[in-house]
C-alpha atoms as a PDB file:
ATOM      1  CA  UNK A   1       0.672  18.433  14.821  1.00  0.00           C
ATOM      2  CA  UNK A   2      -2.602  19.091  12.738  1.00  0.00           C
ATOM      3  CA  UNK A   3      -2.269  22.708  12.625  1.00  0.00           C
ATOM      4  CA  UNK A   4       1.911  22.368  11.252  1.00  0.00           C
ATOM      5  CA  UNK A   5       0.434  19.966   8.859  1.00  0.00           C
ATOM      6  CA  UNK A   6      -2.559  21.867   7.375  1.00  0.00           C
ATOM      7  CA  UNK A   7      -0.221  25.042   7.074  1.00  0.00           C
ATOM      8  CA  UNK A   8       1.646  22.764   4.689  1.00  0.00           C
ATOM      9  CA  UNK A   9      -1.119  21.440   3.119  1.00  0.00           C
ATOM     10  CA  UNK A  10      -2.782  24.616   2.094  1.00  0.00           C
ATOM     11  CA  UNK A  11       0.712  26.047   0.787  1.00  0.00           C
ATOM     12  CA  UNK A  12       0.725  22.988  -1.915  1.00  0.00           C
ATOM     13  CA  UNK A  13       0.008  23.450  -5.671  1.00  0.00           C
ATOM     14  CA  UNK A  14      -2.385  21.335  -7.525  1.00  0.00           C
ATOM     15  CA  UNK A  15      -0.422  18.142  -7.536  1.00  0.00           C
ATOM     16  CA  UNK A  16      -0.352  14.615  -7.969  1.00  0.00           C
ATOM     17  CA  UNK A  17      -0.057  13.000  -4.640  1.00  0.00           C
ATOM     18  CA  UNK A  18       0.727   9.928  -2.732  1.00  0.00           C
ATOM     19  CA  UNK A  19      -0.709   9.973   0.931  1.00  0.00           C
ATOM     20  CA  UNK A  20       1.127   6.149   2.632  1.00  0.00           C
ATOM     21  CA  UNK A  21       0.073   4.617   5.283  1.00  0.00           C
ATOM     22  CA  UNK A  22      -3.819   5.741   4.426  1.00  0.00           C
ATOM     23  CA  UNK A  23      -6.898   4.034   3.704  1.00  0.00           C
ATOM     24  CA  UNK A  24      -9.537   4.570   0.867  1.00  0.00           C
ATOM     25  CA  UNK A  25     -10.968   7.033   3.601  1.00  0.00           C
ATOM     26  CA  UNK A  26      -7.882   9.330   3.771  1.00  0.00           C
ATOM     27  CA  UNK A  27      -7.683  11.969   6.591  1.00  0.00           C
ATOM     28  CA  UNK A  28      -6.250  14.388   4.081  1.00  0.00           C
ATOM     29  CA  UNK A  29      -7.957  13.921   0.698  1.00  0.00           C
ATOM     30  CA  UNK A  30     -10.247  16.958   1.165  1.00  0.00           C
ATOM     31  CA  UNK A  31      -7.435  18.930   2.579  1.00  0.00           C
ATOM     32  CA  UNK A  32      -5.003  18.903  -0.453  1.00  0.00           C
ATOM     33  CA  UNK A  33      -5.754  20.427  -3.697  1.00  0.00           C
ATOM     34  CA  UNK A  34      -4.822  17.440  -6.167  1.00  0.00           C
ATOM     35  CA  UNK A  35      -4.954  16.376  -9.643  1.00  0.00           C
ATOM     36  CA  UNK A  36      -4.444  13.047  -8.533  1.00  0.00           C
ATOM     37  CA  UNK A  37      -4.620  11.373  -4.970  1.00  0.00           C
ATOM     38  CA  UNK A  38      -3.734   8.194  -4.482  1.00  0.00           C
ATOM     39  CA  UNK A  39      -3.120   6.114  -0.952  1.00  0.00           C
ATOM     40  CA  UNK A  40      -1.450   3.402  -0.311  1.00  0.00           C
ATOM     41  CA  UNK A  41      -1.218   1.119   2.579  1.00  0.00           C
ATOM     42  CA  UNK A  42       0.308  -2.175   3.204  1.00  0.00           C
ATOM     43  CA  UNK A  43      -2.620  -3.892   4.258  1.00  0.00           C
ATOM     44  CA  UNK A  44      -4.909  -4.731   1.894  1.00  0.00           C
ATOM     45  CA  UNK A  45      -7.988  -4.291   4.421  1.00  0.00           C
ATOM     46  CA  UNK A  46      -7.324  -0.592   4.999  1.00  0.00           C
ATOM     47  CA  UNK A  47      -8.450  -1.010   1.100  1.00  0.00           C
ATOM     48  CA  UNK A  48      -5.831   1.671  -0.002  1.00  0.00           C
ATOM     49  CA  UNK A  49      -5.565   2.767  -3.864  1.00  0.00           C
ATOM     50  CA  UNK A  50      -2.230   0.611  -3.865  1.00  0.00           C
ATOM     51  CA  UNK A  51      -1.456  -1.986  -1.808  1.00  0.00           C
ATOM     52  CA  UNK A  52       2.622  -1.966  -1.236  1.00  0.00           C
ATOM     53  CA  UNK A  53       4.984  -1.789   1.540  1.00  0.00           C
ATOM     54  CA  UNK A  54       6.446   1.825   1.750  1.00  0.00           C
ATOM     55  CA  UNK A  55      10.460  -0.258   0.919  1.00  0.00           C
ATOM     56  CA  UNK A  56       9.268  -0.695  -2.420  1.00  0.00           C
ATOM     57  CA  UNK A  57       6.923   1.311  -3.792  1.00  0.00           C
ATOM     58  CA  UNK A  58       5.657   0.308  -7.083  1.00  0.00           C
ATOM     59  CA  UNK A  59       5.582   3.438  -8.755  1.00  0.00           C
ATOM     60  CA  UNK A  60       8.316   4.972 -11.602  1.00  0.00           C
ATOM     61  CA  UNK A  61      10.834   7.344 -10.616  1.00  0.00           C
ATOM     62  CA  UNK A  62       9.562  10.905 -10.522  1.00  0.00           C
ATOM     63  CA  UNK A  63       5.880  10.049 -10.695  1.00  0.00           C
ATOM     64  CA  UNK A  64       4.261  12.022  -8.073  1.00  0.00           C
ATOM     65  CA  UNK A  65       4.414  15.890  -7.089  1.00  0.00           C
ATOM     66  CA  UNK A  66       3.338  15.121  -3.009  1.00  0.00           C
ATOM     67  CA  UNK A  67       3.732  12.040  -0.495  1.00  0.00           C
ATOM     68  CA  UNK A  68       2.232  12.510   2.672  1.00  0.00           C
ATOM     69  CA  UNK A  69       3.558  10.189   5.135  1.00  0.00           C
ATOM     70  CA  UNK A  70       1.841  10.734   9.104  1.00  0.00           C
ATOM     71  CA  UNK A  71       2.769   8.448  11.709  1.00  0.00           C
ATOM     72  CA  UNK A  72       4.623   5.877   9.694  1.00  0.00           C
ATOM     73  CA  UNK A  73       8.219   6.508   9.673  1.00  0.00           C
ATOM     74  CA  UNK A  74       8.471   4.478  13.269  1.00  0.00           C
ATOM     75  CA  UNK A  75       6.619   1.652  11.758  1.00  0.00           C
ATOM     76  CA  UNK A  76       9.158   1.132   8.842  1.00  0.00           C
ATOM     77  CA  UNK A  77      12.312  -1.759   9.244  1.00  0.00           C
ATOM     78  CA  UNK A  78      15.021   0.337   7.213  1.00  0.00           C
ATOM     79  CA  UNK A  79      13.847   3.770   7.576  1.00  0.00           C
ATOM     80  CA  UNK A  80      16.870   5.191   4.866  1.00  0.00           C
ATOM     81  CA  UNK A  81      15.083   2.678   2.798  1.00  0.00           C
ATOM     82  CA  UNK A  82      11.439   4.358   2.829  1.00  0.00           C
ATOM     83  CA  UNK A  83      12.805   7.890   2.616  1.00  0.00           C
ATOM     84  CA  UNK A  84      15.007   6.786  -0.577  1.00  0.00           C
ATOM     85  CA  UNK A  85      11.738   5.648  -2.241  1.00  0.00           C
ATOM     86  CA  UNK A  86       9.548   8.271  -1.303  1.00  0.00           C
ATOM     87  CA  UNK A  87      12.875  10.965  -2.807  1.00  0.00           C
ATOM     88  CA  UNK A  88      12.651   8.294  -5.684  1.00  0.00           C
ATOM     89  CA  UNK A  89       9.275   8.518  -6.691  1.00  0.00           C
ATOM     90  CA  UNK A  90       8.861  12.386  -5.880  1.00  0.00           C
ATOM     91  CA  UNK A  91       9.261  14.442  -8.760  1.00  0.00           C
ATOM     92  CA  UNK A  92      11.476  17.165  -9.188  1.00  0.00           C
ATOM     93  CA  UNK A  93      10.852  20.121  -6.855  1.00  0.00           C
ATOM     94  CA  UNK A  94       8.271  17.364  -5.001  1.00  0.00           C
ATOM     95  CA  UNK A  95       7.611  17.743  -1.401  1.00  0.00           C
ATOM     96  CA  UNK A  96       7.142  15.115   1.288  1.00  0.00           C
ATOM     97  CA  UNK A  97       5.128  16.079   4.526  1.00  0.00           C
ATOM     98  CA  UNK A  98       5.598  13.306   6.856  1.00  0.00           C
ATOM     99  CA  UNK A  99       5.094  13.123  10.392  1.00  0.00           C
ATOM    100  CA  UNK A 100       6.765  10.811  12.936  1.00  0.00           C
ATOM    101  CA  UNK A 101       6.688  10.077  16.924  1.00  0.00           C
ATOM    102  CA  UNK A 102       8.946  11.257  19.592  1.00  0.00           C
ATOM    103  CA  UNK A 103       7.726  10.333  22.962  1.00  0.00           C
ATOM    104  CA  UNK A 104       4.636   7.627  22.498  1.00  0.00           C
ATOM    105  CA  UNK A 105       3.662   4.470  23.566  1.00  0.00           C
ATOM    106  CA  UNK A 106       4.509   1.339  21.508  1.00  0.00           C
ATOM    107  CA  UNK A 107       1.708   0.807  19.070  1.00  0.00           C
ATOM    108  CA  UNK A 108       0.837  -1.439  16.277  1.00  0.00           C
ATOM    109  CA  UNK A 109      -0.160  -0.936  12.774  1.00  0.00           C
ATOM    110  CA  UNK A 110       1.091  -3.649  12.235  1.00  0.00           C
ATOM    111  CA  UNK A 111       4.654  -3.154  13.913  1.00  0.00           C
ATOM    112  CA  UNK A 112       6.389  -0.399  15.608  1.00  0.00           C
ATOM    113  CA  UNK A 113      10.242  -0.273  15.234  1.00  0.00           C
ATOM    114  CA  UNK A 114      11.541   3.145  16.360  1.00  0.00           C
ATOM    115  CA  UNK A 115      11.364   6.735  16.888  1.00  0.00           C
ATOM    116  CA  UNK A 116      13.369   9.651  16.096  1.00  0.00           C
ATOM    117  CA  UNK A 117      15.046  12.374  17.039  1.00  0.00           C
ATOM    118  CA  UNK A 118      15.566  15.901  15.068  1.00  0.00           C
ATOM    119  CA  UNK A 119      18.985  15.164  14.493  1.00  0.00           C
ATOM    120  CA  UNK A 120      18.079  11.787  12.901  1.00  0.00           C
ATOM    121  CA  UNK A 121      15.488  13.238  10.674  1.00  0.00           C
ATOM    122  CA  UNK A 122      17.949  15.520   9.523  1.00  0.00           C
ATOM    123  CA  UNK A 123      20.393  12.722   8.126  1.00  0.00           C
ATOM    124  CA  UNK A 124      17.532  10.804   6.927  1.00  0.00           C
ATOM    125  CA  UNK A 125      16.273  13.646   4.775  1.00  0.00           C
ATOM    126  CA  UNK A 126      19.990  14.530   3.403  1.00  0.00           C
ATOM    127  CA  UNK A 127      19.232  14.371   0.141  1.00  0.00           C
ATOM    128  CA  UNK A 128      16.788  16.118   0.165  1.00  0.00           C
ATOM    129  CA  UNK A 129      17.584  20.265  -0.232  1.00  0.00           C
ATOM    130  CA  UNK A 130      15.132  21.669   1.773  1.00  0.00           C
ATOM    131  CA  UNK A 131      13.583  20.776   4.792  1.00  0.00           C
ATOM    132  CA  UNK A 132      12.438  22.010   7.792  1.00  0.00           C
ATOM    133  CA  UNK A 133      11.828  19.813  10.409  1.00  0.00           C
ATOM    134  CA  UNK A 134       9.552  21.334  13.691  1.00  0.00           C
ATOM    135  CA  UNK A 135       9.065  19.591  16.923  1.00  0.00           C
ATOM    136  CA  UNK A 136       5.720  19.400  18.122  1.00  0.00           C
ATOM    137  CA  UNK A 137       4.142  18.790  21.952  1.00  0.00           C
ATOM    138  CA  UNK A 138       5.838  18.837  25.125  1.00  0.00           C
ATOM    139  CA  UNK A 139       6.130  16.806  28.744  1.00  0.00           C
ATOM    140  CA  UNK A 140       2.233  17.033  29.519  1.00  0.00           C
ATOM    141  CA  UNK A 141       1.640  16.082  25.994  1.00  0.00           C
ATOM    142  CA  UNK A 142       4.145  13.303  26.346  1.00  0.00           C
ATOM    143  CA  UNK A 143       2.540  12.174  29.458  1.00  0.00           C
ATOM    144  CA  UNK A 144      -0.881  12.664  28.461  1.00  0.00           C
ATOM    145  CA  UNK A 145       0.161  10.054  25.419  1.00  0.00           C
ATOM    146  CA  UNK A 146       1.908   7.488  27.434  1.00  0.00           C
ATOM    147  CA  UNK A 147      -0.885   6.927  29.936  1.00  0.00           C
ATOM    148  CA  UNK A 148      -4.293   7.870  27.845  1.00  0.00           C
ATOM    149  CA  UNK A 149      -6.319   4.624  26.881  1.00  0.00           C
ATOM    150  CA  UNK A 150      -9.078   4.922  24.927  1.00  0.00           C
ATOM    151  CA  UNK A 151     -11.752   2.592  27.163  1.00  0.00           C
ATOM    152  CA  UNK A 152     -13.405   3.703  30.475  1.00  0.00           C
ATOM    153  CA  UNK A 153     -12.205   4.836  32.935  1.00  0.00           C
ATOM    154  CA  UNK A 154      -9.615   6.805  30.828  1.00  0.00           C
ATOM    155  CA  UNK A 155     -12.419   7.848  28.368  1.00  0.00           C
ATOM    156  CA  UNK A 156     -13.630  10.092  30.614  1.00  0.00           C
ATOM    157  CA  UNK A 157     -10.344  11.823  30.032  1.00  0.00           C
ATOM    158  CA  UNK A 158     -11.244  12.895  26.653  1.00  0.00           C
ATOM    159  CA  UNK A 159     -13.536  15.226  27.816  1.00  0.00           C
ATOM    160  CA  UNK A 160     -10.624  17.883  29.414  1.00  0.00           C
ATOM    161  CA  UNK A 161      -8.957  17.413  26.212  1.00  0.00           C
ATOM    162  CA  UNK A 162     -10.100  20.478  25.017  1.00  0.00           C
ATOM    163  CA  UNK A 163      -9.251  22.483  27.630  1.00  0.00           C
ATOM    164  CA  UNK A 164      -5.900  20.920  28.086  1.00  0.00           C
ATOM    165  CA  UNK A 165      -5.047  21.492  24.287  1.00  0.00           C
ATOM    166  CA  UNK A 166      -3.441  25.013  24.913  1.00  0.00           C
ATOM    167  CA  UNK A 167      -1.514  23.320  27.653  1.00  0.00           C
ATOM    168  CA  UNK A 168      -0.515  20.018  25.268  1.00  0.00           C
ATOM    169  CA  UNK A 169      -0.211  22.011  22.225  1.00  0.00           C
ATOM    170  CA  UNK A 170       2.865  24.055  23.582  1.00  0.00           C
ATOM    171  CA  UNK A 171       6.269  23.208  21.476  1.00  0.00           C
ATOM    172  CA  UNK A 172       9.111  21.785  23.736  1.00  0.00           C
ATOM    173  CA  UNK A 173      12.217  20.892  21.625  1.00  0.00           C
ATOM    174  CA  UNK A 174      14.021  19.272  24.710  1.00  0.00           C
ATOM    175  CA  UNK A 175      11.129  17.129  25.020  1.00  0.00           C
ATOM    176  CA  UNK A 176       8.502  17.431  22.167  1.00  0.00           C
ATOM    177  CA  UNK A 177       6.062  14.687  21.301  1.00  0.00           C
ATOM    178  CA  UNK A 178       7.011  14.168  17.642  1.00  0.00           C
ATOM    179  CA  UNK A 179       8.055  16.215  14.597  1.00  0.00           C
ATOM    180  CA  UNK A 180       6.740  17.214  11.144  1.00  0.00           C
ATOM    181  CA  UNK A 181       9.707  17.223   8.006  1.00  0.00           C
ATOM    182  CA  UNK A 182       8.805  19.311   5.479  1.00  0.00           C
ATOM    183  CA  UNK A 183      11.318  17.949   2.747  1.00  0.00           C
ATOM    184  CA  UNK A 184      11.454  19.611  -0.506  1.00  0.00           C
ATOM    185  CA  UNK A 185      13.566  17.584  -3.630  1.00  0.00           C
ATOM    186  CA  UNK A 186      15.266  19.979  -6.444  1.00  0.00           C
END
């Protein structure tokens, strides 16, 4: 997933951006050329930039050139809802790089709703005229997911991560992991 999204990220202009779901410390910041970067989260502990719920973001119509949106489609109640407002506020010829789970255990942060298929990422993204949408992972990444828990004994797991990741990193579209959208508005 990392490697799909930093080939995005280093195709992006110098933009104004809108990373959701992110703290002040974003994972991306340092990736992304930007004029602006802004996050926003809706918890106000993660101490984001702006501090709204991705269903209503307060920002005007065509405001921002980039939203980056990883892992937080399957956390949102009306999913048509957040992809409306993130095709609201994009401006035109804005891109959205979002990322979303397949296969994966049920998490917090702070609630998990749903996951996706390709086919439902494609109607999501309808308005939206481009977009390619790429599966990544596969069954051992699946299964690696479901049953890895980050305390002892499973820590000790971590450690043939590396050596699996050739193994996990292998695309399977009958049974991928998640996918990345690459949705362009015009």
């Amino acid at each position: 997933m990392d490697r799909m999204l930093n080939h995005y990220f280093k195709a992006l202009p110098r933009a104004r951006v809108l990373e959701i779901g992110a703290n002040k410390y974003s994972l991306y910041s340092k990736k992304i050329r930007a004029a602006s970067y802004r996050t926003m989260d809706i918890q106000r502990e993660n101490e984001p930039t702006i501090c709204a719920d991705i269903h209503e973001i307060p920002m005007r119509d065509q405001s921002v050139d980039v939203v980056i949106a990883t892992e937080v489609l399957e956390h949102c109640r009306i999913p048509q809802n957040a992809i409306d407002e993130i095709y609201r506020v994009l401006s035109k010829e804005g891109v959205c790089i979002l990322s979303t789970r397949f296969i994966y255990k049920i998490h917090g942060s702070p609630n998990d709703y749903y996951r996706f298929t390709d086919q439902a990422l494609v109607y999501l993204f309808r308005d939206f005229k481009i977009k390619e949408i790429r599966a990544h992972g596969n069954k051992l990444g699946a299964i690696w997911d479901l049953f890895y828990q980050n305390d002892w004994p499973w820590r000790i797991l971590f450690l043939i991560n590396f050596p699996l990741g050739f193994l996990l990193s292998r695309r399977s579209k009958s049974c991928p992991c998640g996918y990345v959208v690459y949705a362009k508005k015009q």
